[in-house]
PDB file of N, CA and C in Angstrom:
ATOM      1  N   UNK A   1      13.805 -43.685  35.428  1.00  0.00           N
ATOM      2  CA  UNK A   1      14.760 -44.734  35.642  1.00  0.00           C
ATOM      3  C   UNK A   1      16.163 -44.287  35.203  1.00  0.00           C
ATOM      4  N   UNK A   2      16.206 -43.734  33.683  1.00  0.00           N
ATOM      5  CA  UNK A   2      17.363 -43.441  33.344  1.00  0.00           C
ATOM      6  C   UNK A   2      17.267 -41.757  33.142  1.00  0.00           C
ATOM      7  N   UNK A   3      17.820 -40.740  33.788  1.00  0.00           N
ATOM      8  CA  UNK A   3      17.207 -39.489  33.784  1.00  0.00           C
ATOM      9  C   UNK A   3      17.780 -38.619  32.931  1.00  0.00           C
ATOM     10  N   UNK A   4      18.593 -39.249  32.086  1.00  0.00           N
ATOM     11  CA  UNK A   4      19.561 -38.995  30.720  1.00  0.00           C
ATOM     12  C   UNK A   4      19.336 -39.396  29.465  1.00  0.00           C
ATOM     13  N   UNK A   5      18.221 -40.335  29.297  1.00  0.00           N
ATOM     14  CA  UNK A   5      17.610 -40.787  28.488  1.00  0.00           C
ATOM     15  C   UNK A   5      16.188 -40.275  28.032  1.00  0.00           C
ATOM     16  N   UNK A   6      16.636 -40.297  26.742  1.00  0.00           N
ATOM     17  CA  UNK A   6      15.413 -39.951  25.997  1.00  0.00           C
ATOM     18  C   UNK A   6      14.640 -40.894  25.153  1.00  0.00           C
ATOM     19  N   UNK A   7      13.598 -40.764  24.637  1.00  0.00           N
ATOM     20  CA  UNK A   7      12.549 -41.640  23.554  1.00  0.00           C
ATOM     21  C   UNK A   7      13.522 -41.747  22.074  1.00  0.00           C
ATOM     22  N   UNK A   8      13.751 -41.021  21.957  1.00  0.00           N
ATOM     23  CA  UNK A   8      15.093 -40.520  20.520  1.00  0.00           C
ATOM     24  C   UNK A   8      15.717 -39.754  20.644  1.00  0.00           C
ATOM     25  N   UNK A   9      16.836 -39.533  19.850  1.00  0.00           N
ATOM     26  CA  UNK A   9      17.757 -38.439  19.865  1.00  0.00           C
ATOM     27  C   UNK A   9      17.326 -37.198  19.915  1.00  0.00           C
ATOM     28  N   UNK A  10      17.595 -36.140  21.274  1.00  0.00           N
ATOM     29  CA  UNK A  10      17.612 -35.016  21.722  1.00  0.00           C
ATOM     30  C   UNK A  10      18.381 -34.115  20.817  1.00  0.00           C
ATOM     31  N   UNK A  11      17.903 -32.900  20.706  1.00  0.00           N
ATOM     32  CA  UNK A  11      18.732 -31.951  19.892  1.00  0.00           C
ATOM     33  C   UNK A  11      19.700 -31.302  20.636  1.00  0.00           C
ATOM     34  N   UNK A  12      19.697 -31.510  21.837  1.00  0.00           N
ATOM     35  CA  UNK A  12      20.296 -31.114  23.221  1.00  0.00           C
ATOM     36  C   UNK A  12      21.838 -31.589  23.535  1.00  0.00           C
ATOM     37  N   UNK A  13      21.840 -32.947  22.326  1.00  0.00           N
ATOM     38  CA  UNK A  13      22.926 -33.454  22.175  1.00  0.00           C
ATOM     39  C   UNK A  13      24.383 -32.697  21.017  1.00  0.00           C
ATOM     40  N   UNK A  14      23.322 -32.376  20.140  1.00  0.00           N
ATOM     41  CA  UNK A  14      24.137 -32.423  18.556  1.00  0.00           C
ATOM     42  C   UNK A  14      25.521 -31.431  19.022  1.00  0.00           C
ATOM     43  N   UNK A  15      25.516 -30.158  20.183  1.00  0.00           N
ATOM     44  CA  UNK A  15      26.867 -29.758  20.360  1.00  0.00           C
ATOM     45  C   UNK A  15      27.784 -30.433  21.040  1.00  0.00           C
ATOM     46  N   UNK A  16      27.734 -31.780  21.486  1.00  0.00           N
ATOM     47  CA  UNK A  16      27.901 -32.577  22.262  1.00  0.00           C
ATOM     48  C   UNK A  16      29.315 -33.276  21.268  1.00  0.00           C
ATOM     49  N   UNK A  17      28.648 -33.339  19.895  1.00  0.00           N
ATOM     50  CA  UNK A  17      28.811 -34.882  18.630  1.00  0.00           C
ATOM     51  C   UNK A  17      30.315 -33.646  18.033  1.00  0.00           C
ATOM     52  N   UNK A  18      30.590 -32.139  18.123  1.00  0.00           N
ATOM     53  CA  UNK A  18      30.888 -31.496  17.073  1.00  0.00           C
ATOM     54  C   UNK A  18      33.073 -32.328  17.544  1.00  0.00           C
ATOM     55  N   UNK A  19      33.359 -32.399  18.335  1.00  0.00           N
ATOM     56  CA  UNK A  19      34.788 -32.950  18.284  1.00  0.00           C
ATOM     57  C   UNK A  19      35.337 -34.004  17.721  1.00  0.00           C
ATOM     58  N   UNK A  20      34.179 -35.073  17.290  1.00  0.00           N
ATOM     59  CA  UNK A  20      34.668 -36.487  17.497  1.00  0.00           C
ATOM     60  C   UNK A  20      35.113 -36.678  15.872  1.00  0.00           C
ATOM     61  N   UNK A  21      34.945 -36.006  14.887  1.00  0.00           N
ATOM     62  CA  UNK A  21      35.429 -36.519  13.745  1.00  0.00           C
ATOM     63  C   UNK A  21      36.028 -35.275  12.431  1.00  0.00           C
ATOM     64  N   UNK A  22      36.726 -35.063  11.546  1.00  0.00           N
ATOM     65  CA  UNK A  22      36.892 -34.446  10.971  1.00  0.00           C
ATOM     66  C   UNK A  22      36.564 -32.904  10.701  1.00  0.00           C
ATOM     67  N   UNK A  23      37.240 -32.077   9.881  1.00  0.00           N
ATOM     68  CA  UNK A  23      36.499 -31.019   9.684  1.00  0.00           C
ATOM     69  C   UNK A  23      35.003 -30.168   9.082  1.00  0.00           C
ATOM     70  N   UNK A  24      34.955 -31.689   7.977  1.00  0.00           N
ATOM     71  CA  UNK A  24      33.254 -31.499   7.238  1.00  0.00           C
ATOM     72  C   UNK A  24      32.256 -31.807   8.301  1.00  0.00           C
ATOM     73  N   UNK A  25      32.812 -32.974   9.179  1.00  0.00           N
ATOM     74  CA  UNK A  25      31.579 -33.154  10.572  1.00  0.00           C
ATOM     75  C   UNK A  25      31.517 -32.316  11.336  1.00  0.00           C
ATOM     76  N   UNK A  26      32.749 -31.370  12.102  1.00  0.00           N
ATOM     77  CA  UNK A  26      32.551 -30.443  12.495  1.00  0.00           C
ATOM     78  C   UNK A  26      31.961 -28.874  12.463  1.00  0.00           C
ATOM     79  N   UNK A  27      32.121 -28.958  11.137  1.00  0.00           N
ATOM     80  CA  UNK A  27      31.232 -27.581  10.139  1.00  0.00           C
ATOM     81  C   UNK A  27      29.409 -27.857  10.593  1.00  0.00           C
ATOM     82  N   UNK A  28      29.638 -28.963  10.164  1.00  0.00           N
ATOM     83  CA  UNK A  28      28.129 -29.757   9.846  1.00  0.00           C
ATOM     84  C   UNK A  28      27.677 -29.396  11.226  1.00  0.00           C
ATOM     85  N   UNK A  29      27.972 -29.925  12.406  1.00  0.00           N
ATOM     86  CA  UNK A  29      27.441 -29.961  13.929  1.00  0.00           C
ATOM     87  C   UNK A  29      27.620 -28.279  14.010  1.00  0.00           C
ATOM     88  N   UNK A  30      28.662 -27.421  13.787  1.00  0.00           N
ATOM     89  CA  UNK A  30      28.573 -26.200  14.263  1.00  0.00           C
ATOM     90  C   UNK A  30      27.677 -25.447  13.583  1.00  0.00           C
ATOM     91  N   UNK A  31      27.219 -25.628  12.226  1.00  0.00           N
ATOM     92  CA  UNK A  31      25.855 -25.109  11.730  1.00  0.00           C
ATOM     93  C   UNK A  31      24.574 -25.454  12.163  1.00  0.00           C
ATOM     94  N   UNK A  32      24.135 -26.317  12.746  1.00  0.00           N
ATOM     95  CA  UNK A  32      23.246 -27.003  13.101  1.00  0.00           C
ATOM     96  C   UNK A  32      22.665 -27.261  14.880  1.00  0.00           C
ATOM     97  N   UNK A  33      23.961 -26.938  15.406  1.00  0.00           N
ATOM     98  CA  UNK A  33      24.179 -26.738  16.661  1.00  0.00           C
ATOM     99  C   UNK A  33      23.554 -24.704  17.020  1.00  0.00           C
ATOM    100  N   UNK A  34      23.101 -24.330  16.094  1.00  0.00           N
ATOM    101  CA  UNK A  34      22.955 -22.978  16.871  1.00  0.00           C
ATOM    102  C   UNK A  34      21.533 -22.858  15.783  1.00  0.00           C
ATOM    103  N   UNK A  35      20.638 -23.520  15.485  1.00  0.00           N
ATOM    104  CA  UNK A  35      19.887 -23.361  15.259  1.00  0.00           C
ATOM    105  C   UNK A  35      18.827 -24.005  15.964  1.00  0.00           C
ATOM    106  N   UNK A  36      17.478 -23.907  16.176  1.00  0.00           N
ATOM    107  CA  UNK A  36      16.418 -24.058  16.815  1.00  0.00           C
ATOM    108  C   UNK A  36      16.119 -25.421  16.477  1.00  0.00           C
ATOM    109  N   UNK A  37      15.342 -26.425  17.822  1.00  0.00           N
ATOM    110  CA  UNK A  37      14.930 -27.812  16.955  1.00  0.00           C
ATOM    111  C   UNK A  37      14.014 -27.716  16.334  1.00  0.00           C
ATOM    112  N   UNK A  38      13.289 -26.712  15.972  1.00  0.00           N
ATOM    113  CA  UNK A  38      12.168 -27.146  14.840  1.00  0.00           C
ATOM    114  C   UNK A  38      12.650 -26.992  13.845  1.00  0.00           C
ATOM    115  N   UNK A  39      13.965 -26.438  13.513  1.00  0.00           N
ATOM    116  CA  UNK A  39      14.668 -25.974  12.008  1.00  0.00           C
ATOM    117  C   UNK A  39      14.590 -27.345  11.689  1.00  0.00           C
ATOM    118  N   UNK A  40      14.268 -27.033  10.139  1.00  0.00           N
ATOM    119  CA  UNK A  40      14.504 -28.503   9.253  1.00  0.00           C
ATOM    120  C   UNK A  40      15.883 -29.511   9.355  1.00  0.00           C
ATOM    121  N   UNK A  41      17.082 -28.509   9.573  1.00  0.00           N
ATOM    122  CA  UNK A  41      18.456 -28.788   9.976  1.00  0.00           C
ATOM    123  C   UNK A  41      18.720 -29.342  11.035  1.00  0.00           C
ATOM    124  N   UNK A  42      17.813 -29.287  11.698  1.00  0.00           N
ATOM    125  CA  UNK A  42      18.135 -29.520  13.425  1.00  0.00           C
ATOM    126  C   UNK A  42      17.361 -30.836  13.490  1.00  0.00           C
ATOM    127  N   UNK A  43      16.144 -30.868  13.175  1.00  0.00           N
ATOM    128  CA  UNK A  43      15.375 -32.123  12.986  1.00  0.00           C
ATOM    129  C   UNK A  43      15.769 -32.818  11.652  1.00  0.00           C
ATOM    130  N   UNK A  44      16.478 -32.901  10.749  1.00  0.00           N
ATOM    131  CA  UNK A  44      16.925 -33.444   9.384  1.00  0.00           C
ATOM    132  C   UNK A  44      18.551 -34.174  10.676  1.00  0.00           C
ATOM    133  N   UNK A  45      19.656 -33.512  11.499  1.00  0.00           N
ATOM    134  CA  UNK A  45      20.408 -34.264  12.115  1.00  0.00           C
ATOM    135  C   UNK A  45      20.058 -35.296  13.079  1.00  0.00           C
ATOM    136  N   UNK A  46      18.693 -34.850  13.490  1.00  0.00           N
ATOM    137  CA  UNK A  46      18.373 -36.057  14.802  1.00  0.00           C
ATOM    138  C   UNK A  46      17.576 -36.865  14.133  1.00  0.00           C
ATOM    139  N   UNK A  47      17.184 -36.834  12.907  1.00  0.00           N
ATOM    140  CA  UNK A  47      16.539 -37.826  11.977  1.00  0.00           C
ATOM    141  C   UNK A  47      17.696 -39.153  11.755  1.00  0.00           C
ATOM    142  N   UNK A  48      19.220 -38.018  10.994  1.00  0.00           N
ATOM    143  CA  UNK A  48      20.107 -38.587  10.834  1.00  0.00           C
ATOM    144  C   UNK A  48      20.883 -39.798  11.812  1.00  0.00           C
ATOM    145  N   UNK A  49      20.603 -39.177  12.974  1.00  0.00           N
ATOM    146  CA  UNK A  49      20.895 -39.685  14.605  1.00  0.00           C
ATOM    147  C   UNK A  49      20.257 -40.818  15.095  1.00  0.00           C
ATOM    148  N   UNK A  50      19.179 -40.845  14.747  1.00  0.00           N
ATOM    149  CA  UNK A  50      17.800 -42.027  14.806  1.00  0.00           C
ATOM    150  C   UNK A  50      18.353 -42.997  14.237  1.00  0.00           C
ATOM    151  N   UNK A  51      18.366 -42.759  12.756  1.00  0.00           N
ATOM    152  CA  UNK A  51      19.049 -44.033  11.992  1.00  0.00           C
ATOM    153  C   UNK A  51      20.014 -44.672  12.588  1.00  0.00           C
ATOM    154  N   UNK A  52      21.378 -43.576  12.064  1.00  0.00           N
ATOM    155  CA  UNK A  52      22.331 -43.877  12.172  1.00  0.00           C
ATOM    156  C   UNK A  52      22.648 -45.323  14.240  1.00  0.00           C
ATOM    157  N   UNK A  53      22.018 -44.546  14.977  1.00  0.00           N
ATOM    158  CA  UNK A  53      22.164 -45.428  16.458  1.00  0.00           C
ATOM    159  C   UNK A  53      20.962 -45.933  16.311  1.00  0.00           C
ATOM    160  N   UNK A  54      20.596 -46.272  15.698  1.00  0.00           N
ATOM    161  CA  UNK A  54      19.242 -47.523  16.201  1.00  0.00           C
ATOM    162  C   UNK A  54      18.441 -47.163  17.114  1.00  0.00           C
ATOM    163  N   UNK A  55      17.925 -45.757  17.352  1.00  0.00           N
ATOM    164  CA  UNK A  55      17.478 -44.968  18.840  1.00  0.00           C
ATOM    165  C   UNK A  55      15.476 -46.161  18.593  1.00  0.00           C
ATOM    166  N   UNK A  56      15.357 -46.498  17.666  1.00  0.00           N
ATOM    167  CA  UNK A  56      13.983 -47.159  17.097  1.00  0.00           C
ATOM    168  C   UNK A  56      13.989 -48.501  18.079  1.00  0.00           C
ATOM    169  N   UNK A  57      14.859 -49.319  17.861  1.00  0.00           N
ATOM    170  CA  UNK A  57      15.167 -50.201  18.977  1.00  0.00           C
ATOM    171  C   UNK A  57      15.955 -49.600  20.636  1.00  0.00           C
ATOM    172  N   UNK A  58      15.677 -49.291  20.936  1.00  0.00           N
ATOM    173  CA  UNK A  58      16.045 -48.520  22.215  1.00  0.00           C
ATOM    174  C   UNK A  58      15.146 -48.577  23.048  1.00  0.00           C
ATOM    175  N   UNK A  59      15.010 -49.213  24.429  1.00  0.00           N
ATOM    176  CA  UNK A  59      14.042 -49.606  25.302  1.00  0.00           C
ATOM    177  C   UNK A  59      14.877 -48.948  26.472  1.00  0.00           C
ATOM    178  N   UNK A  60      13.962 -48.802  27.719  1.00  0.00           N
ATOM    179  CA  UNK A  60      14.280 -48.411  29.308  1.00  0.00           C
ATOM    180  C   UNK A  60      15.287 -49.658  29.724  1.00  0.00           C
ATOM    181  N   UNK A  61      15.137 -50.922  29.130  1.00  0.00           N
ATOM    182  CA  UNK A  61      15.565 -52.130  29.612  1.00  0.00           C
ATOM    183  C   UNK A  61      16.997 -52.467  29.081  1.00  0.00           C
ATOM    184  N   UNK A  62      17.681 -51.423  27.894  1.00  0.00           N
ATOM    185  CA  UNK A  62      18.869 -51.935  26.707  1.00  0.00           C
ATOM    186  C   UNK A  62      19.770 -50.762  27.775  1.00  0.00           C
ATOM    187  N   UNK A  63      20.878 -51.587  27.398  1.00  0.00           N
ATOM    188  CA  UNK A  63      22.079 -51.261  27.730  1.00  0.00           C
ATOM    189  C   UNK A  63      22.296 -49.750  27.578  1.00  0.00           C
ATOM    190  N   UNK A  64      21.843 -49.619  25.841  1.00  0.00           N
ATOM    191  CA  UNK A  64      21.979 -48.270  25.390  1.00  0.00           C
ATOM    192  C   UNK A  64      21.454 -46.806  26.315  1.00  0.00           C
ATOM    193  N   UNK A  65      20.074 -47.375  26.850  1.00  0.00           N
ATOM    194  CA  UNK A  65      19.482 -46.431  27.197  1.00  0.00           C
ATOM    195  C   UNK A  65      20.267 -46.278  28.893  1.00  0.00           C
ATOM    196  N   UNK A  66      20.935 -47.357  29.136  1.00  0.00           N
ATOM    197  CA  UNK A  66      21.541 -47.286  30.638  1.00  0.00           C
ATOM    198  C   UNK A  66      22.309 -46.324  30.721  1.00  0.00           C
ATOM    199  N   UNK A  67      22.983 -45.921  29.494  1.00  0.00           N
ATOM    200  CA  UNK A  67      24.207 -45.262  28.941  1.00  0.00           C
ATOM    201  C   UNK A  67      23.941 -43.887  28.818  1.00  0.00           C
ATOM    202  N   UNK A  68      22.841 -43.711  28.206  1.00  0.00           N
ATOM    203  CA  UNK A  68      21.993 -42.280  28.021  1.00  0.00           C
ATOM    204  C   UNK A  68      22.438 -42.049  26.944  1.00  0.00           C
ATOM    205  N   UNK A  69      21.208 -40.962  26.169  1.00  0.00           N
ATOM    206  CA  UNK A  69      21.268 -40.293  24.617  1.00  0.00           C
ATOM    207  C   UNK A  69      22.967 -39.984  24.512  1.00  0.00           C
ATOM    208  N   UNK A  70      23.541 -38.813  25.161  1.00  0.00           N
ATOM    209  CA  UNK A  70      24.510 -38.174  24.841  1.00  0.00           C
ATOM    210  C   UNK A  70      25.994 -39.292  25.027  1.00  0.00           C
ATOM    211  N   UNK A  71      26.105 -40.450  25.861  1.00  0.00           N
ATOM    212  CA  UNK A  71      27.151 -41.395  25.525  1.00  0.00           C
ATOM    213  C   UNK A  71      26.814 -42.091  24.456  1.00  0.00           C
ATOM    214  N   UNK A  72      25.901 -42.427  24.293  1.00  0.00           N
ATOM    215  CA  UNK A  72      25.479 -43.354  22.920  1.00  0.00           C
ATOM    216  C   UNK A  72      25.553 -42.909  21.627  1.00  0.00           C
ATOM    217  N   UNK A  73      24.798 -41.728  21.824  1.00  0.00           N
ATOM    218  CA  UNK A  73      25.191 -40.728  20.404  1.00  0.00           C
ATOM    219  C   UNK A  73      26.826 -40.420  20.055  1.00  0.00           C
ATOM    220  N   UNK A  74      27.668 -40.388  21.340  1.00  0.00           N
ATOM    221  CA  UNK A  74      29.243 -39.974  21.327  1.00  0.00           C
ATOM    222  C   UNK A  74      29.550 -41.489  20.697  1.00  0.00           C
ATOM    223  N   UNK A  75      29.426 -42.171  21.066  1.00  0.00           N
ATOM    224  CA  UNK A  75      29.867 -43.594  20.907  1.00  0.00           C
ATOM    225  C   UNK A  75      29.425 -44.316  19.171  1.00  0.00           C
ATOM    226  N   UNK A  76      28.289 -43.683  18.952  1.00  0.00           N
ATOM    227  CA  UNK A  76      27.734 -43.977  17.811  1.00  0.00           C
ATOM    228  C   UNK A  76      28.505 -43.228  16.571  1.00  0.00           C
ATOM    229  N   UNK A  77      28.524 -42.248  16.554  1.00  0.00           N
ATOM    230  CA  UNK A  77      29.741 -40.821  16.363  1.00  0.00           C
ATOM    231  C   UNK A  77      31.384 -41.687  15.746  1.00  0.00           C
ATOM    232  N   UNK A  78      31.866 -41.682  17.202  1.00  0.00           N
ATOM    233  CA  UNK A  78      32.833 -42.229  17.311  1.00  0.00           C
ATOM    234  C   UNK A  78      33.381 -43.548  16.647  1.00  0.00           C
ATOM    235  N   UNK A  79      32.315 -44.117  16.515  1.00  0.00           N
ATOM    236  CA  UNK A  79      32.484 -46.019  15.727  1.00  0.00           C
ATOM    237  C   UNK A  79      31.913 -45.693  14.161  1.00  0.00           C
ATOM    238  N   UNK A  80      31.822 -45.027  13.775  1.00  0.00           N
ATOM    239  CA  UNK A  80      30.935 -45.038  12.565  1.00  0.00           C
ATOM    240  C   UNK A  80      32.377 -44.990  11.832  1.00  0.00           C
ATOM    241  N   UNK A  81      32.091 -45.698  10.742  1.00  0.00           N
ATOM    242  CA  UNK A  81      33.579 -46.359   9.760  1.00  0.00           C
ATOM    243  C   UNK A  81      33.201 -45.779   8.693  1.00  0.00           C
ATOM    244  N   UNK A  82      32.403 -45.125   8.335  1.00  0.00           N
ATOM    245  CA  UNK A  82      32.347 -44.201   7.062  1.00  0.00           C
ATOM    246  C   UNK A  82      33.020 -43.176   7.558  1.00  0.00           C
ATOM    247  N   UNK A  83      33.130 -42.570   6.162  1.00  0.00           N
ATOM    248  CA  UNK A  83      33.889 -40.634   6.495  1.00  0.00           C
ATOM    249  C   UNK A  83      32.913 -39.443   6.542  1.00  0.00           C
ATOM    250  N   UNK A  84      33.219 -38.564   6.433  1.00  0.00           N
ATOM    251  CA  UNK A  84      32.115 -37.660   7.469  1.00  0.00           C
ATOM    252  C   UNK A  84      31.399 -37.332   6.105  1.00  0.00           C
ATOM    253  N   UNK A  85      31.776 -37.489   4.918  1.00  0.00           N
ATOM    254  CA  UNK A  85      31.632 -37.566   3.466  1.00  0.00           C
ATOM    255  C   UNK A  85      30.069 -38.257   3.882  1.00  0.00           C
ATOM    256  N   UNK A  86      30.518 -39.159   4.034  1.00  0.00           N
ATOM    257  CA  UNK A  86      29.236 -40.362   4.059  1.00  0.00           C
ATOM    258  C   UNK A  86      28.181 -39.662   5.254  1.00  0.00           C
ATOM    259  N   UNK A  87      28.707 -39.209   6.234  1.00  0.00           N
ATOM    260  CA  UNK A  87      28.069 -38.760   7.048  1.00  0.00           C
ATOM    261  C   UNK A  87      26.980 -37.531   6.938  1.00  0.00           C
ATOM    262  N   UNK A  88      28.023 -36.842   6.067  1.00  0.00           N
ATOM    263  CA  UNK A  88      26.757 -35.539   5.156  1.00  0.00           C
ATOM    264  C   UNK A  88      26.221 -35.667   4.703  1.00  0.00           C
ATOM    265  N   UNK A  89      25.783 -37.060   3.303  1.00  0.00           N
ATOM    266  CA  UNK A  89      25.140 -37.482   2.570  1.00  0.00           C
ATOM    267  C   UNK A  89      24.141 -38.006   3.709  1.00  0.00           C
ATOM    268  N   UNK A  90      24.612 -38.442   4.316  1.00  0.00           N
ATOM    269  CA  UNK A  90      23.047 -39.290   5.512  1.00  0.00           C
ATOM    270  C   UNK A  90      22.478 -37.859   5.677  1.00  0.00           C
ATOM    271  N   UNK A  91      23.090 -36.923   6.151  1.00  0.00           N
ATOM    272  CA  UNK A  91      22.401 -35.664   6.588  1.00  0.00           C
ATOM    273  C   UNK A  91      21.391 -34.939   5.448  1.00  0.00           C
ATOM    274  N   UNK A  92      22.104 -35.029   4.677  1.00  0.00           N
ATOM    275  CA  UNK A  92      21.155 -34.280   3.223  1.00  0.00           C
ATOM    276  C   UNK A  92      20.332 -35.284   3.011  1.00  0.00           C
ATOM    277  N   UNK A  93      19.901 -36.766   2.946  1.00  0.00           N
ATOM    278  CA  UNK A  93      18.796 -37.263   3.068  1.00  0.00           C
ATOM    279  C   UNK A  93      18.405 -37.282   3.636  1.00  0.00           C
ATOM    280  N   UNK A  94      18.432 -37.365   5.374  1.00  0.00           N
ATOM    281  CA  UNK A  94      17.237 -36.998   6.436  1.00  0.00           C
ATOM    282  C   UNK A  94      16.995 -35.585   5.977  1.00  0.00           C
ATOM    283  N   UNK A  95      17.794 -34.573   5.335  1.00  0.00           N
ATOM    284  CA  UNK A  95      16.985 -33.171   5.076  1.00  0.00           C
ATOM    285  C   UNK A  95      15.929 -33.745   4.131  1.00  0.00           C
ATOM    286  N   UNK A  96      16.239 -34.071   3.129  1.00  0.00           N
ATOM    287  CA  UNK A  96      14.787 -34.316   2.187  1.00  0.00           C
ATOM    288  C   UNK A  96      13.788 -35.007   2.520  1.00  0.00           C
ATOM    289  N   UNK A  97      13.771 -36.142   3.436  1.00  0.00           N
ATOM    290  CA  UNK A  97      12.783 -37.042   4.056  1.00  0.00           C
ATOM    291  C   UNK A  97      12.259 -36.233   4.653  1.00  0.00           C
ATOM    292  N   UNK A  98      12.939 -35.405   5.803  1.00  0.00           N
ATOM    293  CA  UNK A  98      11.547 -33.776   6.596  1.00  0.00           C
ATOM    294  C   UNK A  98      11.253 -33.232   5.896  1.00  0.00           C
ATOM    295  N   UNK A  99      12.196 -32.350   4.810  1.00  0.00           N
ATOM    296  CA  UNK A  99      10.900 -31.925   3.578  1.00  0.00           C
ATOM    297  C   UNK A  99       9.814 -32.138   3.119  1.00  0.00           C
ATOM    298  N   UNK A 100      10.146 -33.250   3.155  1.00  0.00           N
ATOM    299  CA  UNK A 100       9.093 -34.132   2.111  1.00  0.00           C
ATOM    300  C   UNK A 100       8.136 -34.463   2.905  1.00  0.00           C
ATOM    301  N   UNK A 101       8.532 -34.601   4.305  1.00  0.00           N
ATOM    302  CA  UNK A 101       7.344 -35.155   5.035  1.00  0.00           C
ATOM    303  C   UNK A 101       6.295 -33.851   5.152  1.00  0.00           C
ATOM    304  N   UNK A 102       7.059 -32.916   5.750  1.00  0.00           N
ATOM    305  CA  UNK A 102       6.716 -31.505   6.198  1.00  0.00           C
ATOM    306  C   UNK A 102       5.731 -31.090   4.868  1.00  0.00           C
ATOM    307  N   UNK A 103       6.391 -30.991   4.114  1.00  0.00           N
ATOM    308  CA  UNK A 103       5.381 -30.745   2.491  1.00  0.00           C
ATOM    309  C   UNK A 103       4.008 -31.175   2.479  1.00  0.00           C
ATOM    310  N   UNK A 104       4.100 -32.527   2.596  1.00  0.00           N
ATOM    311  CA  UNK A 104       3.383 -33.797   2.255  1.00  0.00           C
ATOM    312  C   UNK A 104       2.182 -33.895   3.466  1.00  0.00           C
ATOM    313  N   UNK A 105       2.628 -33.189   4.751  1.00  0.00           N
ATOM    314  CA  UNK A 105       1.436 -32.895   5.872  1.00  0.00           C
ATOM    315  C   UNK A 105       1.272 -31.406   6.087  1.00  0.00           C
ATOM    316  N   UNK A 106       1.307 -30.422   5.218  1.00  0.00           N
ATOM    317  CA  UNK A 106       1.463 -29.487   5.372  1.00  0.00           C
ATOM    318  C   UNK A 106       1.714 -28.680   6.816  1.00  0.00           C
ATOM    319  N   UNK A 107       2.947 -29.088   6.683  1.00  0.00           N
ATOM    320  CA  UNK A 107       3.875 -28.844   8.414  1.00  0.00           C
ATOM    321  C   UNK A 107       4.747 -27.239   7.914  1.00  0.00           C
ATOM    322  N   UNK A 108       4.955 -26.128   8.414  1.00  0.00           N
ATOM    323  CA  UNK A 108       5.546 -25.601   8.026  1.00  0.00           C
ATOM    324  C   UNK A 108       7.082 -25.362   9.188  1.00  0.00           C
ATOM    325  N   UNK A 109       8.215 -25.472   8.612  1.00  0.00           N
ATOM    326  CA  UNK A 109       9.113 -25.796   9.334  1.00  0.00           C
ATOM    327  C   UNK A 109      10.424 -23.953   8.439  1.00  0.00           C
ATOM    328  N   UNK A 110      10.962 -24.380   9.994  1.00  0.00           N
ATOM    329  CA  UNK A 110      11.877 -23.365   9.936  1.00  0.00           C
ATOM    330  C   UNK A 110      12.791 -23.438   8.779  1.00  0.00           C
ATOM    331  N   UNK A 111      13.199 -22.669   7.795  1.00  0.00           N
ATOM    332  CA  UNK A 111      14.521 -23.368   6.595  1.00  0.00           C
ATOM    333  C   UNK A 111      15.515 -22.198   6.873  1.00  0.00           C
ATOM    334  N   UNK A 112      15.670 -21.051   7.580  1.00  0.00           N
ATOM    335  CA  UNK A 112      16.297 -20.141   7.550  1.00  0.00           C
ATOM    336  C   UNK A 112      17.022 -20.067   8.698  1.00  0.00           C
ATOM    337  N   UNK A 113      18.208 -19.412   9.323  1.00  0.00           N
ATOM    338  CA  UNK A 113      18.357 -19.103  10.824  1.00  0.00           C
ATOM    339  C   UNK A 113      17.536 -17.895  10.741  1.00  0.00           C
ATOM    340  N   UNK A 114      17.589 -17.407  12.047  1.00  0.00           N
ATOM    341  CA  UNK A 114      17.077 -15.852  12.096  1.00  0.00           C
ATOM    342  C   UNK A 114      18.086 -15.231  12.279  1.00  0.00           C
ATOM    343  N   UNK A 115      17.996 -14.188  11.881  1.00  0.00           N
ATOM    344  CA  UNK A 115      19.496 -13.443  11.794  1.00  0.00           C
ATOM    345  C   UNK A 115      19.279 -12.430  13.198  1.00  0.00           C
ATOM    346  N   UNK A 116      20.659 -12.325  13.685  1.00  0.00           N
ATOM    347  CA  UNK A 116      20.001 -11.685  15.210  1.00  0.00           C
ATOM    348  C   UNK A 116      20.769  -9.516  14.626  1.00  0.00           C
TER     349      UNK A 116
END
């Protein structure tokens, strides 16, 4: 129906998010943006992404999803009234929540880049 839409936030997006706000958000997306989605980093931002846009309430039928992941995520980005301060702190707790989950189901997840 919507062929831009996803179930939750795509990692497909996060180089998408790196213009819209300051220099700590931009660091943040350009580290995270060249790593793999199984990295803890990569899945710890679309954790962050989930929250942050409400992707949990998100149906085929909501506006949001008419819009698709990558306007919504820009838009979500874009309106957020905290500083990117606040925005890293969300990030370093979705990192520990995959930790912890990953730990806790013995998931073993990427923590390194690979160095090429």
């Amino acid at each position: 129906m919507y062929p831009e839409s996803e179930i939750l936030f795509p990692s497909r997006v996060i180089s998408m998010l790196e213009d819209l706000r300051g220099d700590e958000w931009q660091q943040l997306v350009d580290k995270v943006k060249k790593l793999p989605e199984t990295h803890v980093d990569s899945l710890a931002f679309s954790l962050m992404m989930i929250n942050i846009g409400g992707c949990l309430t998100c149906d085929l039928d909501s506006y949001r999803a008419s819009l698709g992941c990558a306007t919504c995520a820009k838009r979500t980005i874009g309106s957020f009234k905290g500083t990117d301060k606040v925005l890293k702190k969300q990030f370093e707790d979705a990192r520990k929540e995959v930790g912890a989950y990953s730990k806790s189901n013995d998931i073993g997840l990427a923590r390194q880049a690979k160095k090429a």
